[in-house]
PDB file of N, CA and C in Angstrom:
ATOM      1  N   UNK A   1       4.901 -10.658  21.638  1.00  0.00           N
ATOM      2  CA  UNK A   1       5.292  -9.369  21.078  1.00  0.00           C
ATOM      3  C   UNK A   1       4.055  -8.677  20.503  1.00  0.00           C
ATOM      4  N   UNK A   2       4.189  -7.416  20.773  1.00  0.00           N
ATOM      5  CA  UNK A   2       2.790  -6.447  20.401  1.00  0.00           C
ATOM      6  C   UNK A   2       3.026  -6.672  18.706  1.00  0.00           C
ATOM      7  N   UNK A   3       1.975  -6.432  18.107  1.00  0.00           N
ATOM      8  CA  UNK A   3       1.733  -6.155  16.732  1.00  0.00           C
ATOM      9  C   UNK A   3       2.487  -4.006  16.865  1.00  0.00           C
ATOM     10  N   UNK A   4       3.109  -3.894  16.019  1.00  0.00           N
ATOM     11  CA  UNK A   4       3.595  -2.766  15.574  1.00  0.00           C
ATOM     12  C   UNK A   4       2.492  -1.546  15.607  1.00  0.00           C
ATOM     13  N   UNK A   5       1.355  -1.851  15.310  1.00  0.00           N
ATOM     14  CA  UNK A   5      -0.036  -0.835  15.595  1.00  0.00           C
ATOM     15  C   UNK A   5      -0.091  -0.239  16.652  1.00  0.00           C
ATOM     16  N   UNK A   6       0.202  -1.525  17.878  1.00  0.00           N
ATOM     17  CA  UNK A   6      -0.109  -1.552  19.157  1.00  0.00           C
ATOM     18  C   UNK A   6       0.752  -0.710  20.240  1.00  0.00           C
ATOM     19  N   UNK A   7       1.980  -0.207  19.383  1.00  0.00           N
ATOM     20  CA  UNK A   7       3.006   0.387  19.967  1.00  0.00           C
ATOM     21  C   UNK A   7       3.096   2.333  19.706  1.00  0.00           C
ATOM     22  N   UNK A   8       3.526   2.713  20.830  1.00  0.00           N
ATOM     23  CA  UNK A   8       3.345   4.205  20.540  1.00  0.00           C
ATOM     24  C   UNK A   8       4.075   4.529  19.206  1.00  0.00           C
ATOM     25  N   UNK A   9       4.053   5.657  18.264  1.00  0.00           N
ATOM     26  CA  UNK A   9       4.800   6.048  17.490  1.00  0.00           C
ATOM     27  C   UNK A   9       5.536   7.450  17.979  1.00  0.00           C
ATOM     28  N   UNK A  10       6.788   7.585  18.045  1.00  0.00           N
ATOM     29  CA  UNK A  10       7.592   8.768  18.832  1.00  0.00           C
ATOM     30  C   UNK A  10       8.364   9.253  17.970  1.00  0.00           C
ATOM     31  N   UNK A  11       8.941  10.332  18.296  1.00  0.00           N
ATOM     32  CA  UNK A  11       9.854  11.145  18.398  1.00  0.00           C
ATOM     33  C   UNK A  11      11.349  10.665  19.298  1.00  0.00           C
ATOM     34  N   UNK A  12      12.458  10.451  18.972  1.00  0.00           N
ATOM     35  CA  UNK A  12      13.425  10.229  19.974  1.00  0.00           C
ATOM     36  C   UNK A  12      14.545  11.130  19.652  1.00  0.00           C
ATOM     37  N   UNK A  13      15.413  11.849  21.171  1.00  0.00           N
ATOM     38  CA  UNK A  13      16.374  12.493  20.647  1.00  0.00           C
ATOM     39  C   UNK A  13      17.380  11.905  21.485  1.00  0.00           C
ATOM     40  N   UNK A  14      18.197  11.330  20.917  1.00  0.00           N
ATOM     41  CA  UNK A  14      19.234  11.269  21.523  1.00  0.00           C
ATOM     42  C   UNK A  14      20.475  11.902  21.784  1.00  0.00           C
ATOM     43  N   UNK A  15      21.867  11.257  22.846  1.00  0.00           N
ATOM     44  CA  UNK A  15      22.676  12.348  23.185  1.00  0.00           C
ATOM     45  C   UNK A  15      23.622  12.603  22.053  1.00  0.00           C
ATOM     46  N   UNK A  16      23.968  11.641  21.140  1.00  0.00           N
ATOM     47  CA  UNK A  16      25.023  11.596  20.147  1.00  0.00           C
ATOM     48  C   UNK A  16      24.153  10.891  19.019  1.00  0.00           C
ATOM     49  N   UNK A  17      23.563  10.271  18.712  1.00  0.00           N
ATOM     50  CA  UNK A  17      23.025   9.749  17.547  1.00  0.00           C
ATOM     51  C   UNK A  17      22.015  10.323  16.742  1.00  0.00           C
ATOM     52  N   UNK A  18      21.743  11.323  17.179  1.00  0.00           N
ATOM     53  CA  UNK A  18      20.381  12.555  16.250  1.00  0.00           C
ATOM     54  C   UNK A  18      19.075  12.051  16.922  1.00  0.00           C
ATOM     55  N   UNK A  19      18.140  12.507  15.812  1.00  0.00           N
ATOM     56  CA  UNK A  19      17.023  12.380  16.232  1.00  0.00           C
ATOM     57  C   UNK A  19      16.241  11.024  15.240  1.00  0.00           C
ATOM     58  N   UNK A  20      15.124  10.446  15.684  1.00  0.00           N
ATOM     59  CA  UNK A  20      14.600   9.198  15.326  1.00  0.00           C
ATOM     60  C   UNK A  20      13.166   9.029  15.391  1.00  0.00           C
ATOM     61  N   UNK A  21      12.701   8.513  14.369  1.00  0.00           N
ATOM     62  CA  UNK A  21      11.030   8.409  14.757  1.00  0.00           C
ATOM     63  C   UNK A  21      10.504   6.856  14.370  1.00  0.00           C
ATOM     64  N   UNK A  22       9.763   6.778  15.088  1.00  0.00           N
ATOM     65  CA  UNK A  22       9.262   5.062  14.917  1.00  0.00           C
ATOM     66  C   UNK A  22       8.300   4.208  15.944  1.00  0.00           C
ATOM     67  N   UNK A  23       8.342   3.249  15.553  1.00  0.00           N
ATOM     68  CA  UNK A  23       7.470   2.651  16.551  1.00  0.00           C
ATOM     69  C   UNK A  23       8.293   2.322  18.359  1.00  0.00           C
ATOM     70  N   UNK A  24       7.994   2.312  19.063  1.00  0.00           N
ATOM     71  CA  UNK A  24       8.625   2.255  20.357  1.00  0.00           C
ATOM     72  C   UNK A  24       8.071   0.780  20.829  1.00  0.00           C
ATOM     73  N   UNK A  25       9.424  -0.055  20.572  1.00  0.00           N
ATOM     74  CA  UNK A  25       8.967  -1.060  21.702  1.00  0.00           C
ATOM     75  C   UNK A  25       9.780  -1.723  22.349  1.00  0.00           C
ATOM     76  N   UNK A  26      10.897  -0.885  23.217  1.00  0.00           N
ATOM     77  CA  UNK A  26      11.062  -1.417  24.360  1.00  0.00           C
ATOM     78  C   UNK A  26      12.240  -0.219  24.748  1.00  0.00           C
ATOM     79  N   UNK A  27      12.207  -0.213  26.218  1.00  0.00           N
ATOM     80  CA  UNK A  27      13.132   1.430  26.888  1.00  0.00           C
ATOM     81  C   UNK A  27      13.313   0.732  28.525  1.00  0.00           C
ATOM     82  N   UNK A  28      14.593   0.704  28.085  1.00  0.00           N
ATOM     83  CA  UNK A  28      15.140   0.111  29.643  1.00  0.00           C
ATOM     84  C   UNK A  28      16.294   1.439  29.595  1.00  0.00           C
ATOM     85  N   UNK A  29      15.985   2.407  30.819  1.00  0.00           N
ATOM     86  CA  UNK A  29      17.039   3.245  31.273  1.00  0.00           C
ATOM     87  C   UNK A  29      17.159   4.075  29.886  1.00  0.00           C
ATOM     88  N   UNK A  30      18.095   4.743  29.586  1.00  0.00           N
ATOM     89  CA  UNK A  30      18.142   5.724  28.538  1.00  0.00           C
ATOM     90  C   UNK A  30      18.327   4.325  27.093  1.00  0.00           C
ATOM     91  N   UNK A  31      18.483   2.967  26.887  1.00  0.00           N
ATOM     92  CA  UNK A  31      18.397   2.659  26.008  1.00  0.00           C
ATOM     93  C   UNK A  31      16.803   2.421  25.422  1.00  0.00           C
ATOM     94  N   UNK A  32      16.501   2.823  24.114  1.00  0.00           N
ATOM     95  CA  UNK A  32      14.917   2.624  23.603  1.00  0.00           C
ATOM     96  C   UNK A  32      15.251   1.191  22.131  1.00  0.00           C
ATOM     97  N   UNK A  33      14.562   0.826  21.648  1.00  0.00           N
ATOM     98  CA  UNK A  33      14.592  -0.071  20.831  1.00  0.00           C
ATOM     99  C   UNK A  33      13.190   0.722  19.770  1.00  0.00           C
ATOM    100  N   UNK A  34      13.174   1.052  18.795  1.00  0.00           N
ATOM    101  CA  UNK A  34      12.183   1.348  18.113  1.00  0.00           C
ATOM    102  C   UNK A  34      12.585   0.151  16.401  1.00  0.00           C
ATOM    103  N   UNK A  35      11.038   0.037  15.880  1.00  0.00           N
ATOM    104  CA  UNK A  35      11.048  -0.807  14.969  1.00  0.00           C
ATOM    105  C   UNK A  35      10.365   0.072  13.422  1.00  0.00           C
ATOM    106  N   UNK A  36      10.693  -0.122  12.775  1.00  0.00           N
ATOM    107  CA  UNK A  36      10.055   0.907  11.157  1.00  0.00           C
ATOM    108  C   UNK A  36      10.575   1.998  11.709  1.00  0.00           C
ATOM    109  N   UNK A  37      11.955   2.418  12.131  1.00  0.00           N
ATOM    110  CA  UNK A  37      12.116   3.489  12.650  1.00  0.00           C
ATOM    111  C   UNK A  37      12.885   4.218  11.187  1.00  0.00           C
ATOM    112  N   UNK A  38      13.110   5.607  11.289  1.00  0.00           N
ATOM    113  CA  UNK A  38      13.698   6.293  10.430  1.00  0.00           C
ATOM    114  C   UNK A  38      14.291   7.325  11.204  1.00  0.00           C
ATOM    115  N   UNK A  39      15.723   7.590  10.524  1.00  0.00           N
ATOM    116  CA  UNK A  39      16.373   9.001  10.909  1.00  0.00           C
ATOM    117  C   UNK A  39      15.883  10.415  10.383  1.00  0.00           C
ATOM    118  N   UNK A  40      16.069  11.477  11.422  1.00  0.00           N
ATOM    119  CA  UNK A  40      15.441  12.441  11.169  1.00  0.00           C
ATOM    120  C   UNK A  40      16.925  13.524  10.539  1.00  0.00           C
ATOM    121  N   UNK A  41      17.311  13.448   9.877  1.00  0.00           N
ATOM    122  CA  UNK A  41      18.481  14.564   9.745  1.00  0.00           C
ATOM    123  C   UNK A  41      18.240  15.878   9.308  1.00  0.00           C
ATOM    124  N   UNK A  42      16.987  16.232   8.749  1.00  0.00           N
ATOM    125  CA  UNK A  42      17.287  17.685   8.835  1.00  0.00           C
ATOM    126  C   UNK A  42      15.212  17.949   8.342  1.00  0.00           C
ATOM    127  N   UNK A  43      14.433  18.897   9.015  1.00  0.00           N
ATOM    128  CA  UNK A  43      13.144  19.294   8.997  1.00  0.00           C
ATOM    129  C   UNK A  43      12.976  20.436   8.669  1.00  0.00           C
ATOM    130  N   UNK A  44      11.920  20.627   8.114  1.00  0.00           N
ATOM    131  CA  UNK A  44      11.809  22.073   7.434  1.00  0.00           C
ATOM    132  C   UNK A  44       9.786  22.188   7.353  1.00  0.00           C
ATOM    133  N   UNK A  45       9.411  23.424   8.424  1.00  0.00           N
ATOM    134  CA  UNK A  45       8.588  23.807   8.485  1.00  0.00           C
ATOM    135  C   UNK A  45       8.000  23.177  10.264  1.00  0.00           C
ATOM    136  N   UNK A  46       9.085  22.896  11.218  1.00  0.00           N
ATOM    137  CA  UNK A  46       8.684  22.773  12.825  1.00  0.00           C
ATOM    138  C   UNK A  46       9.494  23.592  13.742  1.00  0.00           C
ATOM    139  N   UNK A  47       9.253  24.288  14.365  1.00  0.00           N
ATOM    140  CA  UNK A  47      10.127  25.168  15.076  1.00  0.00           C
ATOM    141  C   UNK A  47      10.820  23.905  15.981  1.00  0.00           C
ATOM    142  N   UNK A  48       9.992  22.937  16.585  1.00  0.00           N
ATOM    143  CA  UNK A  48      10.739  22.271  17.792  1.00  0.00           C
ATOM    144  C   UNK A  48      10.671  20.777  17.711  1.00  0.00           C
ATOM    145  N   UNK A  49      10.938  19.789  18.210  1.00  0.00           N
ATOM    146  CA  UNK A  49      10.852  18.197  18.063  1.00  0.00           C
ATOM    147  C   UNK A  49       9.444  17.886  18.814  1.00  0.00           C
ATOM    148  N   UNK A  50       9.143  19.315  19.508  1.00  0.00           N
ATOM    149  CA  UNK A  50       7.820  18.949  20.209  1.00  0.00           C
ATOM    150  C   UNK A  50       6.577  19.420  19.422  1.00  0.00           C
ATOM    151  N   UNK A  51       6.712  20.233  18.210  1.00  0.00           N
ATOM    152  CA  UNK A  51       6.038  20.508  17.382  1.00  0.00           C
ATOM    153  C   UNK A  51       5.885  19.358  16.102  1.00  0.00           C
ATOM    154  N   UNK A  52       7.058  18.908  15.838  1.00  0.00           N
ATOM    155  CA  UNK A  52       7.302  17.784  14.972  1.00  0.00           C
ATOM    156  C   UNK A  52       6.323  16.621  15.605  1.00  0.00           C
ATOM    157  N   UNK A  53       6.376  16.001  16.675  1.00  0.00           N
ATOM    158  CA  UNK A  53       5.275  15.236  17.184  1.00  0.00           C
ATOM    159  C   UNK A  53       4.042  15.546  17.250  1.00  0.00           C
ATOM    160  N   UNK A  54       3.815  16.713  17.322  1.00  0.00           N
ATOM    161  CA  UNK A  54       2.223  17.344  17.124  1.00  0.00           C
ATOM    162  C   UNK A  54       1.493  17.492  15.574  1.00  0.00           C
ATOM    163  N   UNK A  55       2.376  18.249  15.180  1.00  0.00           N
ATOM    164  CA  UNK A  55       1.661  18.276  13.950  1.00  0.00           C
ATOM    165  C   UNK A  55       2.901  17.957  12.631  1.00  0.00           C
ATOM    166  N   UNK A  56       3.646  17.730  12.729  1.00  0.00           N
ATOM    167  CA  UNK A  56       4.636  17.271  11.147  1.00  0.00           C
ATOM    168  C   UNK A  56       5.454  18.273  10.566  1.00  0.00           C
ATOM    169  N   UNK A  57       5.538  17.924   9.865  1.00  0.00           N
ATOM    170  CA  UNK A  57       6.306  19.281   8.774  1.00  0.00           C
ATOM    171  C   UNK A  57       5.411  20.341   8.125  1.00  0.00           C
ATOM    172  N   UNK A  58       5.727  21.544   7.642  1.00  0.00           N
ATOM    173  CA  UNK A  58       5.003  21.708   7.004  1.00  0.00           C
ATOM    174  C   UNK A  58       5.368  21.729   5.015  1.00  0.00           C
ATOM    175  N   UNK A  59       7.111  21.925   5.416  1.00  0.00           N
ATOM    176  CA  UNK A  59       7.131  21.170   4.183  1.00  0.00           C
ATOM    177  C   UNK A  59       7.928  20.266   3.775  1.00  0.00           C
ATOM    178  N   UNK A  60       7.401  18.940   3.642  1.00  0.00           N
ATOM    179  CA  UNK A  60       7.620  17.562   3.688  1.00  0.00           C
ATOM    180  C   UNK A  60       8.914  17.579   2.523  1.00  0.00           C
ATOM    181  N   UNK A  61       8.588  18.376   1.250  1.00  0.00           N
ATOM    182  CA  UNK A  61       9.653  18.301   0.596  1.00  0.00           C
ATOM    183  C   UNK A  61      11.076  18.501   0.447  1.00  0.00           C
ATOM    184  N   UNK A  62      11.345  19.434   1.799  1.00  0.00           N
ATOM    185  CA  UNK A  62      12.024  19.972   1.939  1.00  0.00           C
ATOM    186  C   UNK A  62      12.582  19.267   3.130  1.00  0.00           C
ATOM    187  N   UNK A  63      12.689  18.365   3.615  1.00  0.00           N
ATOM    188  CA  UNK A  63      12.864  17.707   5.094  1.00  0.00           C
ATOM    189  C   UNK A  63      13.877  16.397   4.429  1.00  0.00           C
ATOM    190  N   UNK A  64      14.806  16.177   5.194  1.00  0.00           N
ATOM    191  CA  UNK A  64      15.812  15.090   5.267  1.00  0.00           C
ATOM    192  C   UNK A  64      15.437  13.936   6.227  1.00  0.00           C
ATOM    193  N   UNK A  65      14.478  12.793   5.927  1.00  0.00           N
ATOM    194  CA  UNK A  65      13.981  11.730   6.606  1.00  0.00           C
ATOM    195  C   UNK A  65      15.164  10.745   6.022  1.00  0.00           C
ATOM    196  N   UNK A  66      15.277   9.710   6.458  1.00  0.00           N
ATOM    197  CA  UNK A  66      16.389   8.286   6.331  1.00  0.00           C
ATOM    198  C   UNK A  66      15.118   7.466   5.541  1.00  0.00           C
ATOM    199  N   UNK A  67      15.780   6.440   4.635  1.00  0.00           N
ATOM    200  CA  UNK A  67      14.751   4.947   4.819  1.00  0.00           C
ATOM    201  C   UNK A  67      14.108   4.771   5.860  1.00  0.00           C
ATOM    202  N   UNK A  68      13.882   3.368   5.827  1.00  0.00           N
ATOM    203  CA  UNK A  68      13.027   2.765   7.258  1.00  0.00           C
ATOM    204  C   UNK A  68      13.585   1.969   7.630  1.00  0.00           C
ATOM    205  N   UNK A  69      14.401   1.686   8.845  1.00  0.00           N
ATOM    206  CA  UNK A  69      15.439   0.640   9.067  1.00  0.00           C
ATOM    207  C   UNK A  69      14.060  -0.758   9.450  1.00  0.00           C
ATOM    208  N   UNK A  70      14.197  -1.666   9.747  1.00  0.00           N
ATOM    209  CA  UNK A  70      13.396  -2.710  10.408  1.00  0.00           C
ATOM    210  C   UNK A  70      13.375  -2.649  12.211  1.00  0.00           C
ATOM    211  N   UNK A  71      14.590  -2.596  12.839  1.00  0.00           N
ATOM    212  CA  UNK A  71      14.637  -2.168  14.408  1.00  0.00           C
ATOM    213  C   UNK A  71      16.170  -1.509  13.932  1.00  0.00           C
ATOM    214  N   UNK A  72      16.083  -0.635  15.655  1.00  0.00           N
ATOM    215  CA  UNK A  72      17.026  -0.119  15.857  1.00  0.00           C
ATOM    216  C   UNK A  72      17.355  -0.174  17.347  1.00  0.00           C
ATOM    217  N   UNK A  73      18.369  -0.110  17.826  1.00  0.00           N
ATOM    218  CA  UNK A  73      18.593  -0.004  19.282  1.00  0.00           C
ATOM    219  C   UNK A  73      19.589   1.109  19.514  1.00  0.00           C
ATOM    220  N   UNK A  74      19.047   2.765  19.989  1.00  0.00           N
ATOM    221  CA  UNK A  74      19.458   3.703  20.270  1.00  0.00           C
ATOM    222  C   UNK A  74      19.872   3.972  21.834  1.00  0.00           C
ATOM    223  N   UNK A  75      21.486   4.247  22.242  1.00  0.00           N
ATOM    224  CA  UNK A  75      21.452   4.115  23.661  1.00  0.00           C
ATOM    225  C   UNK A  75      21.912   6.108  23.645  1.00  0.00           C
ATOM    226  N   UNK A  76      21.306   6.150  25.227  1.00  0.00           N
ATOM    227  CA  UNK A  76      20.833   7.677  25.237  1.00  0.00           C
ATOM    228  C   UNK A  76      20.298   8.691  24.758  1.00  0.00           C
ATOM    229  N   UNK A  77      19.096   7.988  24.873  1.00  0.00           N
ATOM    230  CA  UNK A  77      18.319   8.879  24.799  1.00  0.00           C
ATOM    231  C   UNK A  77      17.748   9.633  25.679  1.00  0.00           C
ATOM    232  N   UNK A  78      17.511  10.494  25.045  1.00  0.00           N
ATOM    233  CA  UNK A  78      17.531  11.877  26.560  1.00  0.00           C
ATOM    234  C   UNK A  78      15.846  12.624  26.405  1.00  0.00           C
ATOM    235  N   UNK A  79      15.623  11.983  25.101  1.00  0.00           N
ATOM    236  CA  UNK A  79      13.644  12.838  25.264  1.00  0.00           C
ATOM    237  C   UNK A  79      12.888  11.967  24.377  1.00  0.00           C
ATOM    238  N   UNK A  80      11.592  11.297  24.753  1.00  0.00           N
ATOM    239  CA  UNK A  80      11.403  10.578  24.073  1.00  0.00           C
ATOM    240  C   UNK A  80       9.813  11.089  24.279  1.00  0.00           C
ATOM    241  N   UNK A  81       9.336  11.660  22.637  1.00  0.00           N
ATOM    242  CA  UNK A  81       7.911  12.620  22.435  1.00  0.00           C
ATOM    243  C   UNK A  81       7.031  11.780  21.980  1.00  0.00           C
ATOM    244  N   UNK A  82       5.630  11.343  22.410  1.00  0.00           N
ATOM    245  CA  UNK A  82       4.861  10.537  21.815  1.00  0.00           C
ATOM    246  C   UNK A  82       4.046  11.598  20.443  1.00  0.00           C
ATOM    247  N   UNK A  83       3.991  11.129  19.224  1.00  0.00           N
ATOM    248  CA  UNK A  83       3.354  11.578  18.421  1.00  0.00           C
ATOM    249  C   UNK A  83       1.940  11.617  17.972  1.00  0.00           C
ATOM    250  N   UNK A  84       0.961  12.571  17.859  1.00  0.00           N
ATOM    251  CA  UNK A  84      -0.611  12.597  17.239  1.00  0.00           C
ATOM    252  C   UNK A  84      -0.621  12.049  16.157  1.00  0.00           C
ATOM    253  N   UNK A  85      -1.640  11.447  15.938  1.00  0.00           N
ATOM    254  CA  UNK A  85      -2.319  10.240  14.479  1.00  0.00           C
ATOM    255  C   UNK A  85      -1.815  11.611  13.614  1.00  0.00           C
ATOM    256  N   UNK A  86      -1.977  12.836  13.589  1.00  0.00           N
ATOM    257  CA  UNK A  86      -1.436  14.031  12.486  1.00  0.00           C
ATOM    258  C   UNK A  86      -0.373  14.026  12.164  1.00  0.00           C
ATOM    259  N   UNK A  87       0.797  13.920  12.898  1.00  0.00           N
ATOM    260  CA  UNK A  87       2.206  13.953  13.011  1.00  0.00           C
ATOM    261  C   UNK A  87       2.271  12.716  11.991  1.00  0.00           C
ATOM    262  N   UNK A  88       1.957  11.070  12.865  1.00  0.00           N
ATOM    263  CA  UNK A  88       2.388  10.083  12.385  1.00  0.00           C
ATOM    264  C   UNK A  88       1.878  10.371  11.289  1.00  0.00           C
ATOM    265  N   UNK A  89       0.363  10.765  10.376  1.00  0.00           N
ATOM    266  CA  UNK A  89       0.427  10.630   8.509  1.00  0.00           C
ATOM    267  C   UNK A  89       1.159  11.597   7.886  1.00  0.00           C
ATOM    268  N   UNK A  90       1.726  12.969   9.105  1.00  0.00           N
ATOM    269  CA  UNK A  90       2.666  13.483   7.942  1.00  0.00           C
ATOM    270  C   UNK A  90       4.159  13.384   7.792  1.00  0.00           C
ATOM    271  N   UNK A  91       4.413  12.589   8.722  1.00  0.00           N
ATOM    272  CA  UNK A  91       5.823  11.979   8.580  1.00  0.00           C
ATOM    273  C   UNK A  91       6.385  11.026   7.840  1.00  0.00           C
ATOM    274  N   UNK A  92       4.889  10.108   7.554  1.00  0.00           N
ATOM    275  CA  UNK A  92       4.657   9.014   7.267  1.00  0.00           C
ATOM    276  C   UNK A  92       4.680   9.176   5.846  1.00  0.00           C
ATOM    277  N   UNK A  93       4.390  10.400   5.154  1.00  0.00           N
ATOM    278  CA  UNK A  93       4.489  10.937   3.768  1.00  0.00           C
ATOM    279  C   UNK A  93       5.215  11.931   3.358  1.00  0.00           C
ATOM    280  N   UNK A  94       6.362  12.012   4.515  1.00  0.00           N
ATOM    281  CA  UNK A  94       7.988  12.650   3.677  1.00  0.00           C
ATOM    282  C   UNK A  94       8.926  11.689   3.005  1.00  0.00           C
ATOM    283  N   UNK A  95       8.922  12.449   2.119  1.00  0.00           N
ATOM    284  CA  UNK A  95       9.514  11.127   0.724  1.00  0.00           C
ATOM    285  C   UNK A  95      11.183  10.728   1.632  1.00  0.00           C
ATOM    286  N   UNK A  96      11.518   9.509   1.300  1.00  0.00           N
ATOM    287  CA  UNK A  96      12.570   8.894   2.021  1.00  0.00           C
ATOM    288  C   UNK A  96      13.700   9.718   1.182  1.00  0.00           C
ATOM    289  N   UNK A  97      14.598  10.026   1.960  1.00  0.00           N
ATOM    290  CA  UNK A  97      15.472  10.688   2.139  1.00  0.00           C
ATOM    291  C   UNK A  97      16.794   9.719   1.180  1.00  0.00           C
ATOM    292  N   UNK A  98      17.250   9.494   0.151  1.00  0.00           N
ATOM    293  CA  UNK A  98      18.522   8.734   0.139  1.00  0.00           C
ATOM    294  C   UNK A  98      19.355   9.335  -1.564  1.00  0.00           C
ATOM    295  N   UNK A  99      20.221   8.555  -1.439  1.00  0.00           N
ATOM    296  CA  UNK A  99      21.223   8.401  -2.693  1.00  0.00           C
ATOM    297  C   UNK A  99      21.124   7.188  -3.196  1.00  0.00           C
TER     298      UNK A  99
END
């Protein structure tokens, strides 16, 4: 098994389960498996999920991120965006989202 470094960090949208960001390691057919993954429920400051992978939020405070689950196994997924080292530190510093 790759070390977690070693694995892309993405963007995932799926058909019914929202959107997801995390490490990617493993995608057979529309199912993906991502690990340190987090839910994305609501962003503030990206027009698109393809902007969100490029460059982040612009304001982090204002953005609805999840915890960090340990793995997840998401089936249908329908777009799966690789993210810039920019994206991953500013995602990486939207305060976790909870109650």
């Amino acid at each position: 098994m790759k070390n977690k470094n070693e694995l892309p960090y993405v963007v995932i949208r799926t058909y019914s389960a929202g959107v997801h960001i995390g490490h990617l390691e493993k995608r057979e057919g529309k199912e993906v498996t991502l690990i340190e993954a987090r839910r994305v429920w609501y962003w503030e400051g990206a027009n698109s999920l393809s902007q969100l992978a490029s460059e982040g939020v612009k304001n982090p405070l204002q953005c609805k991120i999840s915890v960090t689950v340990k793995r997840i196994i998401l089936t249908e997924a329908i777009e799966i965006i690789e993210c810039t080292d920019e994206a991953i530190n500013n995602l990486n510093s939207v305060p976790k989202w909870k109650k």
